[in-house]
C-alpha atoms as a PDB file:
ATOM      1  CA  UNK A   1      51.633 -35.175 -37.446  1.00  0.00           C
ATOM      2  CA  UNK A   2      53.955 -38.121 -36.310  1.00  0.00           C
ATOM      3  CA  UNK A   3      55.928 -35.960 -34.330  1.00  0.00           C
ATOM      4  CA  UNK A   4      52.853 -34.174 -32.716  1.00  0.00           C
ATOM      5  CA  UNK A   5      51.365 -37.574 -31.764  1.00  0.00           C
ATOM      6  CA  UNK A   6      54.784 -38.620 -30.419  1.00  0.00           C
ATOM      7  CA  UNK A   7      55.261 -35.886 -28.248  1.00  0.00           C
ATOM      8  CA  UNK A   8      51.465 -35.912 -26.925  1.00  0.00           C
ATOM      9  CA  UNK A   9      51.383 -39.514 -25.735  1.00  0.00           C
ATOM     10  CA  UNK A  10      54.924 -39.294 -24.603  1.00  0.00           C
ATOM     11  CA  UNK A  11      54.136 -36.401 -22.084  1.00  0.00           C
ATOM     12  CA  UNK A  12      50.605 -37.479 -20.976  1.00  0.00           C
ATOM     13  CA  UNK A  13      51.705 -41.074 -19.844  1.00  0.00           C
ATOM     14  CA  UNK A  14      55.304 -39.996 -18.756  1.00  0.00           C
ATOM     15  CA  UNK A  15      54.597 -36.482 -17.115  1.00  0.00           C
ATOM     16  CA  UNK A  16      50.919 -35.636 -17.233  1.00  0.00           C
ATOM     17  CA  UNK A  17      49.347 -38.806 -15.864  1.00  0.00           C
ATOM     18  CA  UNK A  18      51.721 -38.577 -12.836  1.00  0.00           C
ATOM     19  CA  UNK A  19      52.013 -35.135 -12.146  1.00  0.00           C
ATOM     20  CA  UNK A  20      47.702 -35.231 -11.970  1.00  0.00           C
ATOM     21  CA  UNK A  21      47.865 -37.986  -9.896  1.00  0.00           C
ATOM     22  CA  UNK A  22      50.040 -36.657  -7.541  1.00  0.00           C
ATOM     23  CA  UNK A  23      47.625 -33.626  -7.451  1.00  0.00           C
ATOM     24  CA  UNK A  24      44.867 -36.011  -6.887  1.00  0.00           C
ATOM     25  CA  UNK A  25      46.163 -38.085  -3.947  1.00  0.00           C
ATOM     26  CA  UNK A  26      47.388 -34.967  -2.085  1.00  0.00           C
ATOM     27  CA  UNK A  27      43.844 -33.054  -2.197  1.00  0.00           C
ATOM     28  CA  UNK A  28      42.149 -36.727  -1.258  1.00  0.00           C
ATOM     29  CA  UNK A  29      44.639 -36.350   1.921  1.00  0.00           C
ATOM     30  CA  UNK A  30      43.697 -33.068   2.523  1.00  0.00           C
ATOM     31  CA  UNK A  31      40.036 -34.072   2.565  1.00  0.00           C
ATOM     32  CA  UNK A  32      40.564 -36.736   5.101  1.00  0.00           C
ATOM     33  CA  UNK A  33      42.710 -35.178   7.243  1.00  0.00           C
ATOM     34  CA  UNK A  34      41.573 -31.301   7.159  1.00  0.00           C
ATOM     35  CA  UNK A  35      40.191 -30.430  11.139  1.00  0.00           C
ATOM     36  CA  UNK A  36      36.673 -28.626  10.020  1.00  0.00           C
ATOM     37  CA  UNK A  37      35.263 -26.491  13.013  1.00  0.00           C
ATOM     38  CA  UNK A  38      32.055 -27.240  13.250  1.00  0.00           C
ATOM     39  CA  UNK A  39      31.478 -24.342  15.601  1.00  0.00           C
ATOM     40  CA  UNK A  40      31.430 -21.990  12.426  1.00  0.00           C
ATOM     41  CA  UNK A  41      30.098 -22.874   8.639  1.00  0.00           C
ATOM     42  CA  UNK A  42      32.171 -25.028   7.343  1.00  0.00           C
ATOM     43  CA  UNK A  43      34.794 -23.542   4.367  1.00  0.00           C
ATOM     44  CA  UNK A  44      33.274 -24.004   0.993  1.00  0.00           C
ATOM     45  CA  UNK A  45      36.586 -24.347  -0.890  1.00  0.00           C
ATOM     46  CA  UNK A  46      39.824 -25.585   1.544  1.00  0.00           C
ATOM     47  CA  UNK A  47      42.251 -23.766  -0.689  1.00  0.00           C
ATOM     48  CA  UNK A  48      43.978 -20.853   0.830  1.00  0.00           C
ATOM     49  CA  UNK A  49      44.197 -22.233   4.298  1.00  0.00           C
ATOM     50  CA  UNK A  50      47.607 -22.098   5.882  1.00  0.00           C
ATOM     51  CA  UNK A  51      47.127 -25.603   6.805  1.00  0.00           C
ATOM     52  CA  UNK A  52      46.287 -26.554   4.204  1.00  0.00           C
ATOM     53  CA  UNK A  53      49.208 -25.328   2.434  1.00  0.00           C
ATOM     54  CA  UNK A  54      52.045 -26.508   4.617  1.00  0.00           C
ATOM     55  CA  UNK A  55      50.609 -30.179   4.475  1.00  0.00           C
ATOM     56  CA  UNK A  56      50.519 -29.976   0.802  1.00  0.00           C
ATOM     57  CA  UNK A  57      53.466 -28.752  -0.202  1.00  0.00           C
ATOM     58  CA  UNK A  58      55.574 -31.626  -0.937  1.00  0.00           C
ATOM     59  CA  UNK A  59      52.870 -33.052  -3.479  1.00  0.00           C
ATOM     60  CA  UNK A  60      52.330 -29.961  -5.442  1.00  0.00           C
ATOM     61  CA  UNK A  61      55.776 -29.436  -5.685  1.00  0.00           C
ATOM     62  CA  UNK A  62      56.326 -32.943  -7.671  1.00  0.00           C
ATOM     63  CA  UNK A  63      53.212 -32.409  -9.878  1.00  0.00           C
ATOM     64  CA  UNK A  64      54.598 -28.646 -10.627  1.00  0.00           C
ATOM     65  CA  UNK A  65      58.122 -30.279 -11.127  1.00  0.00           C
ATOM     66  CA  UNK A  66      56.725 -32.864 -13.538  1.00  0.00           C
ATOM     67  CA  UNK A  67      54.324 -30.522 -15.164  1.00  0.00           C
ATOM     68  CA  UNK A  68      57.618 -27.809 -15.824  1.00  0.00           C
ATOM     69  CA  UNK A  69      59.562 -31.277 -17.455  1.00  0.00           C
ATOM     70  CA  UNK A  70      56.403 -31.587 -19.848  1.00  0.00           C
ATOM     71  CA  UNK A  71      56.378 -28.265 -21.342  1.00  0.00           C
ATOM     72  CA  UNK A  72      60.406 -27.826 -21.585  1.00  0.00           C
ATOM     73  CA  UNK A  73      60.231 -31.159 -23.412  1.00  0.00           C
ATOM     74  CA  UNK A  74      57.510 -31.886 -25.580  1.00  0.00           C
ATOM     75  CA  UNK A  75      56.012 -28.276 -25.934  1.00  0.00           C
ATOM     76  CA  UNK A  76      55.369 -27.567 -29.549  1.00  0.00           C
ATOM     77  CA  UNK A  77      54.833 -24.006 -30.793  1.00  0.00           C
ATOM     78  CA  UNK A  78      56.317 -24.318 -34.037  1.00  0.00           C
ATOM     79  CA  UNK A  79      53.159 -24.381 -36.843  1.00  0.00           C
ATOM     80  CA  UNK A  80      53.167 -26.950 -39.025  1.00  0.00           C
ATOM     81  CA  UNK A  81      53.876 -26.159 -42.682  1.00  0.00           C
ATOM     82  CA  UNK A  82      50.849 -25.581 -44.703  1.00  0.00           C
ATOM     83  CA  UNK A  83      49.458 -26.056 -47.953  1.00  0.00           C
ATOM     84  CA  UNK A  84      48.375 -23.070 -50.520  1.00  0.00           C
ATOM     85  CA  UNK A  85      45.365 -23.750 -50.556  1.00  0.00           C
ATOM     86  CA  UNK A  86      42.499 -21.354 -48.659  1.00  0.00           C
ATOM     87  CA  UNK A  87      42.082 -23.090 -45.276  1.00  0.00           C
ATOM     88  CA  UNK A  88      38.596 -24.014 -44.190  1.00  0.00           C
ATOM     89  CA  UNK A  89      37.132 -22.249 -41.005  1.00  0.00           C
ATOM     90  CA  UNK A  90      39.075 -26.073 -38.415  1.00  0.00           C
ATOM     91  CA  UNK A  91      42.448 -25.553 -40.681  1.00  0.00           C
ATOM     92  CA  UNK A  92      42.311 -21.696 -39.591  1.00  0.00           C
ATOM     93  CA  UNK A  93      41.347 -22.963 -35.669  1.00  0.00           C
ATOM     94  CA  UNK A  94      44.096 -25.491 -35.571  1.00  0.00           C
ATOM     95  CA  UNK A  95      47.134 -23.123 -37.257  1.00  0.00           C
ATOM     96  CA  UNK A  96      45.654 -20.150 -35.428  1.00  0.00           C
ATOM     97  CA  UNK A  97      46.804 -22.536 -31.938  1.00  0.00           C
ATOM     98  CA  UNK A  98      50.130 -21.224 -30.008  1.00  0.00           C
ATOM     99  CA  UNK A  99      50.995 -24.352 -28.428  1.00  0.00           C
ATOM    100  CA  UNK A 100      49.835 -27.700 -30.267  1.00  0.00           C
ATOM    101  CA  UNK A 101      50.441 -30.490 -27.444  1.00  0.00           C
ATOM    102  CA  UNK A 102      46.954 -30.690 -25.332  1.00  0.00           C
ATOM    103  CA  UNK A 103      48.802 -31.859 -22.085  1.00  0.00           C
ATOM    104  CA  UNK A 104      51.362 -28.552 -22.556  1.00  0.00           C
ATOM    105  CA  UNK A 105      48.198 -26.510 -22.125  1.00  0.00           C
ATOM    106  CA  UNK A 106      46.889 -29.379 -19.424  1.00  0.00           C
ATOM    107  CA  UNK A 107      50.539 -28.903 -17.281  1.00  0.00           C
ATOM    108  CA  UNK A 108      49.958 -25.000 -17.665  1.00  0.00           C
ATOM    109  CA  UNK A 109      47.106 -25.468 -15.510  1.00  0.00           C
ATOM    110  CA  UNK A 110      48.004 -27.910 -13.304  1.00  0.00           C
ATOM    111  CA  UNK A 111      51.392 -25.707 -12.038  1.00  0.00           C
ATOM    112  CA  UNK A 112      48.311 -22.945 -11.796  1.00  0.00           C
ATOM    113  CA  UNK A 113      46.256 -24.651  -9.462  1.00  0.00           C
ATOM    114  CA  UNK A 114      49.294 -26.632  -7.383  1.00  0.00           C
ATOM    115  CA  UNK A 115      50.446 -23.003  -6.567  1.00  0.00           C
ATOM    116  CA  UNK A 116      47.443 -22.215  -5.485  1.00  0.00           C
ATOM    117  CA  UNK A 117      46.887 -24.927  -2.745  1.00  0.00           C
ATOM    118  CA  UNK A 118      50.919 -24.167  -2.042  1.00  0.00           C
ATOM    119  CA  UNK A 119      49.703 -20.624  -1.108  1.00  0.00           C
ATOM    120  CA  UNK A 120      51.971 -19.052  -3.416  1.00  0.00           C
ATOM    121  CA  UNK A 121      48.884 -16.389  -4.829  1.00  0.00           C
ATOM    122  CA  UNK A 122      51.025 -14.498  -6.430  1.00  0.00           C
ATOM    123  CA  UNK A 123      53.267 -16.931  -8.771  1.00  0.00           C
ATOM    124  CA  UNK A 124      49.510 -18.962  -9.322  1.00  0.00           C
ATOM    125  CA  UNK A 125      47.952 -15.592 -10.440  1.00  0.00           C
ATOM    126  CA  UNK A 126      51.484 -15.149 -12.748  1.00  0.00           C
ATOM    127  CA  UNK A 127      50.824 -18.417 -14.164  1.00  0.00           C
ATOM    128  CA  UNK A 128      46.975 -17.570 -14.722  1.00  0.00           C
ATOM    129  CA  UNK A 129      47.360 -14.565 -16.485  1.00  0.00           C
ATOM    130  CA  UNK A 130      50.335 -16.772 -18.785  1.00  0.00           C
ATOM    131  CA  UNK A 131      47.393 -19.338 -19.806  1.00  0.00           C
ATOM    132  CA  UNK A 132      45.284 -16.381 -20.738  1.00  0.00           C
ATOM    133  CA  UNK A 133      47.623 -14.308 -22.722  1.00  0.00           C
ATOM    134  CA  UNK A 134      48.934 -17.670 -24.533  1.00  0.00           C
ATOM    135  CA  UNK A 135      45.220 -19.670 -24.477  1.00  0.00           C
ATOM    136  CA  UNK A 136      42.637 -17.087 -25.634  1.00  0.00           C
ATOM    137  CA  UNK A 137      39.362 -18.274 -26.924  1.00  0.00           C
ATOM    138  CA  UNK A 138      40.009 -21.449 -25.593  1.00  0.00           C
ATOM    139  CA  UNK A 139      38.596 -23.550 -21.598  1.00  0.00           C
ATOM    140  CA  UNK A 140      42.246 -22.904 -20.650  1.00  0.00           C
ATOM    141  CA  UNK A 141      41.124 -18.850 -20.854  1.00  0.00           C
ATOM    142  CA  UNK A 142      38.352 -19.123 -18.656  1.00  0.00           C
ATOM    143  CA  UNK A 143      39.168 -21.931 -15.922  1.00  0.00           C
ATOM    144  CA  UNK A 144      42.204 -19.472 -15.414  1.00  0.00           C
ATOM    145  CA  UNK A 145      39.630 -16.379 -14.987  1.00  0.00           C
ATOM    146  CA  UNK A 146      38.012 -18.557 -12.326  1.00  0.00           C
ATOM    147  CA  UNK A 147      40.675 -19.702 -10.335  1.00  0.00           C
ATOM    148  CA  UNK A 148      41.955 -15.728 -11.011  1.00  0.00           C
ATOM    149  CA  UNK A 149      38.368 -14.624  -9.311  1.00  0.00           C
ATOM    150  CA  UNK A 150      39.404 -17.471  -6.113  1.00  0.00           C
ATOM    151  CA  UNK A 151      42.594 -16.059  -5.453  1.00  0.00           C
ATOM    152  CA  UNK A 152      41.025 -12.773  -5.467  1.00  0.00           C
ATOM    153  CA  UNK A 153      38.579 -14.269  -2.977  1.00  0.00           C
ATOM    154  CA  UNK A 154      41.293 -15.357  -0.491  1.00  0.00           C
ATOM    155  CA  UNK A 155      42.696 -12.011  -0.627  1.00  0.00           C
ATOM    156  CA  UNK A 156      39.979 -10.580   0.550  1.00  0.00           C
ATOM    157  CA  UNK A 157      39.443  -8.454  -3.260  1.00  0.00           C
ATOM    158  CA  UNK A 158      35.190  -9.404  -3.458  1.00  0.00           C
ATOM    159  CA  UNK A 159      35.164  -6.607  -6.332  1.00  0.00           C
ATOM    160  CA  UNK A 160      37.946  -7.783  -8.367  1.00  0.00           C
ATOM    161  CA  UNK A 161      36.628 -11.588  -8.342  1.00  0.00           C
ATOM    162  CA  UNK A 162      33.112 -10.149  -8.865  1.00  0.00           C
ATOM    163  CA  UNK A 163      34.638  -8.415 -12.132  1.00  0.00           C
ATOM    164  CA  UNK A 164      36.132 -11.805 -13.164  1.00  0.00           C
ATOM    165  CA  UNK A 165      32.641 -13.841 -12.429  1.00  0.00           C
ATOM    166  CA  UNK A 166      30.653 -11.613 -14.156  1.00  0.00           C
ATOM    167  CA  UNK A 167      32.557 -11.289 -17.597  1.00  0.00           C
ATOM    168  CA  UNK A 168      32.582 -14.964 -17.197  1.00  0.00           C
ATOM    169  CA  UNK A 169      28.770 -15.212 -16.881  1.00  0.00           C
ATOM    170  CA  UNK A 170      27.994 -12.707 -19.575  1.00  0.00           C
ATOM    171  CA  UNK A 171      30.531 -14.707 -22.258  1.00  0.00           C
ATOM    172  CA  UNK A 172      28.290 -17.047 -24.416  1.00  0.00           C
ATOM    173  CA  UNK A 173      31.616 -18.938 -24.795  1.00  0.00           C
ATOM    174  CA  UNK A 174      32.374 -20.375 -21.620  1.00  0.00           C
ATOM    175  CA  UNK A 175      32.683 -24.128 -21.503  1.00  0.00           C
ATOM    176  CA  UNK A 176      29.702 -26.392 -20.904  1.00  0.00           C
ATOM    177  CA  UNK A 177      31.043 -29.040 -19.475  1.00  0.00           C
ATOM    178  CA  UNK A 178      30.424 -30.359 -15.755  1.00  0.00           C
ATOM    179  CA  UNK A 179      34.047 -29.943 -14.836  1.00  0.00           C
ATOM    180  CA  UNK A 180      33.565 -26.216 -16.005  1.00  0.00           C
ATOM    181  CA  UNK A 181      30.051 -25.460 -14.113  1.00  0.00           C
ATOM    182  CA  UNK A 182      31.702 -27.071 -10.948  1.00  0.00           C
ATOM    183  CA  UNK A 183      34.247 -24.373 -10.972  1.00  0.00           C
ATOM    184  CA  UNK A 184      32.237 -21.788 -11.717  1.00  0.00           C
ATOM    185  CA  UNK A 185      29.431 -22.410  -9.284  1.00  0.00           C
ATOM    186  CA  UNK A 186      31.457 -23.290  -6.130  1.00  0.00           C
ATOM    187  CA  UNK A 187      33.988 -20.034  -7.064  1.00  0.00           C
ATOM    188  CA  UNK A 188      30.359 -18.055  -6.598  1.00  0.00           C
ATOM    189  CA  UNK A 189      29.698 -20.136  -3.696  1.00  0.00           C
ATOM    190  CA  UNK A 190      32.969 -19.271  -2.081  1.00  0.00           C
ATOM    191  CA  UNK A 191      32.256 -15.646  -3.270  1.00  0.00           C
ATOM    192  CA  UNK A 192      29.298 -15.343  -1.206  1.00  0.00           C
ATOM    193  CA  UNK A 193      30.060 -17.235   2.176  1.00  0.00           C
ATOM    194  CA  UNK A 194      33.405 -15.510   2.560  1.00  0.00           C
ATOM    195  CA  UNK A 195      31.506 -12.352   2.676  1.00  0.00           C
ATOM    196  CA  UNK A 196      28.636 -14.122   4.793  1.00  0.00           C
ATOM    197  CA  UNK A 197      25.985 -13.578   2.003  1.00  0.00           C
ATOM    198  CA  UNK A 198      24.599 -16.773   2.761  1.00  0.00           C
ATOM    199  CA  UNK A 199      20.925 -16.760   1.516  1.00  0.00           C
ATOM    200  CA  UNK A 200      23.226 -15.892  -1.909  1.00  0.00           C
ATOM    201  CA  UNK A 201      25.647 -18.569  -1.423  1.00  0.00           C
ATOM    202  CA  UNK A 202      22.873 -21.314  -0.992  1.00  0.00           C
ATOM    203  CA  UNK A 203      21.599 -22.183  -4.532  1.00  0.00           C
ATOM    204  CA  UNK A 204      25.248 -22.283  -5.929  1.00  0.00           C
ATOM    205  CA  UNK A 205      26.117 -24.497  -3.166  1.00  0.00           C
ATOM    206  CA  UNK A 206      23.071 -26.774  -3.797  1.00  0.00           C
ATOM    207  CA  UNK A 207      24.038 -26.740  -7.602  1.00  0.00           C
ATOM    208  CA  UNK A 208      28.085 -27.311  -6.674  1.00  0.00           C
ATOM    209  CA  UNK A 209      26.882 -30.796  -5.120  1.00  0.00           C
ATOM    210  CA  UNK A 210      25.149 -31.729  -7.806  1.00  0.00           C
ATOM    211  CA  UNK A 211      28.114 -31.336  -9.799  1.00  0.00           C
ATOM    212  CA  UNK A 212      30.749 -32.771  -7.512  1.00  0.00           C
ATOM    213  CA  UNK A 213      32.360 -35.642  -8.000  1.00  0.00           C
ATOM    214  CA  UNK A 214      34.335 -35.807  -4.706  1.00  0.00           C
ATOM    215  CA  UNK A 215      32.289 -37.456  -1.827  1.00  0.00           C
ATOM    216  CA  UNK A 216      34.058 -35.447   0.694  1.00  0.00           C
ATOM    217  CA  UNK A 217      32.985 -32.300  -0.949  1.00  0.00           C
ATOM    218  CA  UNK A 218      29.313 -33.319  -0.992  1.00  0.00           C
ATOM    219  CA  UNK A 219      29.272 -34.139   2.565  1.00  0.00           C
ATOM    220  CA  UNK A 220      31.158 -30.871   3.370  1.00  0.00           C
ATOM    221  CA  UNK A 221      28.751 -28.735   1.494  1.00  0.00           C
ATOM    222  CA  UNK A 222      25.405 -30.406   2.482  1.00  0.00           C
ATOM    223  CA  UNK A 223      26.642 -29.955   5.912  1.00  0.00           C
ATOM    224  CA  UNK A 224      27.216 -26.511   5.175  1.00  0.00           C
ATOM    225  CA  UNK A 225      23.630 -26.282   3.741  1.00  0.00           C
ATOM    226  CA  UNK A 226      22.436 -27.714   7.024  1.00  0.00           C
ATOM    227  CA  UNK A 227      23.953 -25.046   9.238  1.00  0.00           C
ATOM    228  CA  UNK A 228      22.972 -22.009   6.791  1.00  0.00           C
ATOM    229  CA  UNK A 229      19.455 -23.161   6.793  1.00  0.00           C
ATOM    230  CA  UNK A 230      19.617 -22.681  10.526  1.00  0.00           C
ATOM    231  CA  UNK A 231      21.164 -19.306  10.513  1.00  0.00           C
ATOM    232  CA  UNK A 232      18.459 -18.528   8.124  1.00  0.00           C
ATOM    233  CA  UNK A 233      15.930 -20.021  10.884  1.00  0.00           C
ATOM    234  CA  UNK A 234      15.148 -22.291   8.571  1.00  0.00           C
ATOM    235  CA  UNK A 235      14.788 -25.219  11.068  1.00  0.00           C
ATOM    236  CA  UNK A 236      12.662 -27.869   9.061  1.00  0.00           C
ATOM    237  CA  UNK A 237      15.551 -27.011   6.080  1.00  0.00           C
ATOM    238  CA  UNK A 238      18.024 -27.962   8.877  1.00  0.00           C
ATOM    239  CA  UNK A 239      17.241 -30.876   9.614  1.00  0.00           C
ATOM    240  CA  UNK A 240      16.486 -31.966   6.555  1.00  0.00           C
ATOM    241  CA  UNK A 241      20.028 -31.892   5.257  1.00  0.00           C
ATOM    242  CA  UNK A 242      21.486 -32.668   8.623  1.00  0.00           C
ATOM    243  CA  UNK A 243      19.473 -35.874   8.719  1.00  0.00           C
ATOM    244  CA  UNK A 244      21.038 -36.414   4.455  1.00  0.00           C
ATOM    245  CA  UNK A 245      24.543 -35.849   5.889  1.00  0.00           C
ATOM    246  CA  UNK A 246      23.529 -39.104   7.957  1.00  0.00           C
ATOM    247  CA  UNK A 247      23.059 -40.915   5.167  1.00  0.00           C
ATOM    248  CA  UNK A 248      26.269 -40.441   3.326  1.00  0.00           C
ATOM    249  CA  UNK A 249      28.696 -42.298   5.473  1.00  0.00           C
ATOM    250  CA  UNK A 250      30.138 -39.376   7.204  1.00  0.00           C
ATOM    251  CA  UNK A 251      33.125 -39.275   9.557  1.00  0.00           C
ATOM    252  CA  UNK A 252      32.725 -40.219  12.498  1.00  0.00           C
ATOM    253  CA  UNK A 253      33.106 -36.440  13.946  1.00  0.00           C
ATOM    254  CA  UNK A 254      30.612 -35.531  11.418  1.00  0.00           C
ATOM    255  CA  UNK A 255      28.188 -37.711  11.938  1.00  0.00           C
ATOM    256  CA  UNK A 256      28.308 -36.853  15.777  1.00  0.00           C
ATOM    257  CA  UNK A 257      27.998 -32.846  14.933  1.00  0.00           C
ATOM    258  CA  UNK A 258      24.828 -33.993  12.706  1.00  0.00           C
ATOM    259  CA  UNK A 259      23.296 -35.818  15.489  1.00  0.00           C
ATOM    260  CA  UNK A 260      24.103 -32.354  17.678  1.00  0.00           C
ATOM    261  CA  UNK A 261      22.695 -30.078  14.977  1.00  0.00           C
ATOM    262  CA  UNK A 262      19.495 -32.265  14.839  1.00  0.00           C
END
């Protein structure tokens, strides 16, 4: 146990914390700096854009760099010895684990979702399928099914991330957690407006605010809501959440394009 608790505040304060924080500032770049067209509704998730990528590269490189240090040094797979004695239904949970350092299974995730915003699908979706095979049963499992059904998104594969949504949405296991339902509604959300299903897209985008904790996302996506509603000639809609984008201390640029839309 000493040498579990070693290793687990050792990596989160010496790889973790940084590596996450690197993650962190590069995405709050992105959101200040990405060049939304407001001629067109507005992306939903910025991951997968090829400028997005190239600008982010750097930064997802250290996080993925500090997250590989963290598992090559304080992974533990190894199980613990254990008594004779029968095991009672947590004892079975905790020896049944294949990696016993939380932030191993954390950096797992992290390399996941760097790749991702790198544009490197195919070494994220690798990496993905990894956490799955090694994390079953677990939130690891099924935050890597959803960012499995994105990348199938940005390659244009709507039945494969359908697939992955719905075994998601039928599992009475999934996580509960407001990190969790964030993923999973804005993944639907992004499942629907790439295919311009918007009248679909709509209530997982109002339910994606409510769970976002980024104020660049909110504005984004009640901008979003704003132009839908119109393409929906739903005018009184429109301006209602044109006139709310207004009140969030927009951008300059978007505060102009509100004023236009209204």
């Amino acid at each position: 146990m000493v040498n579990r608790s070693y290793h687990y505040v050792t990596a989160y304060y010496n790889y973790f914390f940084n590596a996450y924080d690197s993650y962190k500032i590069s995405l709050r770049k992105t959101d200040e700096t990405y060049k939304l067209n407001f001629t067109a509704p507005l992306p939903v998730i910025l991951a997968g854009d090829a400028q997005i990528a190239s600008s982010v590269s750097g930064d997802m490189d250290r996080s993925i760099k500090k997250c590989t240090d963290l598992i090559r040094k304080h992974s533990i797979t190894v199980k613990p010895e254990r008594g004779k004695s029968a095991l009672t239904p947590n004892e079975k949970e905790f020896f049944n684990q294949t990696e016993y350092v939380k932030w191993s299974r954390e950096a797992w995730l992290l390399i996941g979702e760097a790749r991702v915003w790198k544009g490197v699908l195919d070494e994220a979706a690798q990496t993905f399928e990894y956490i799955q095979l090694q994390f079953p049963n677990t939130p690891y499992y099924f935050e890597a099914q959803l960012w499995l059904a994105r990348i199938s998104i940005i390659n244009g594969d709507f039945i494969s991330a359908e697939d992955k949504l719905k075994t998601i949405e039928s599992n009475k296991k999934k996580p509960e957690t407001n990190r969790f339902k964030h993923l999973y509604t804005s993944t639907w959300a992004f499942f629907y407006t790439k295919q311009n299903k918007y009248s679909e897209a709509i209530p997982f985008i109002k339910r994606t605010i409510d769970k976002s904790r980024s104020k660049f996302e909110r504005i984004r996506l009640t901008y979003l809501l704003a132009q839908l509603s119109v393409i929906a000639n739903m005018k009184d809609e429109g301006a209602k959440y044109f006139a709310m984008v207004l009140k969030m201390s927009p951008s300059y640029e978007m505060a102009f394009n509100s004023k236009i839309g209204l």
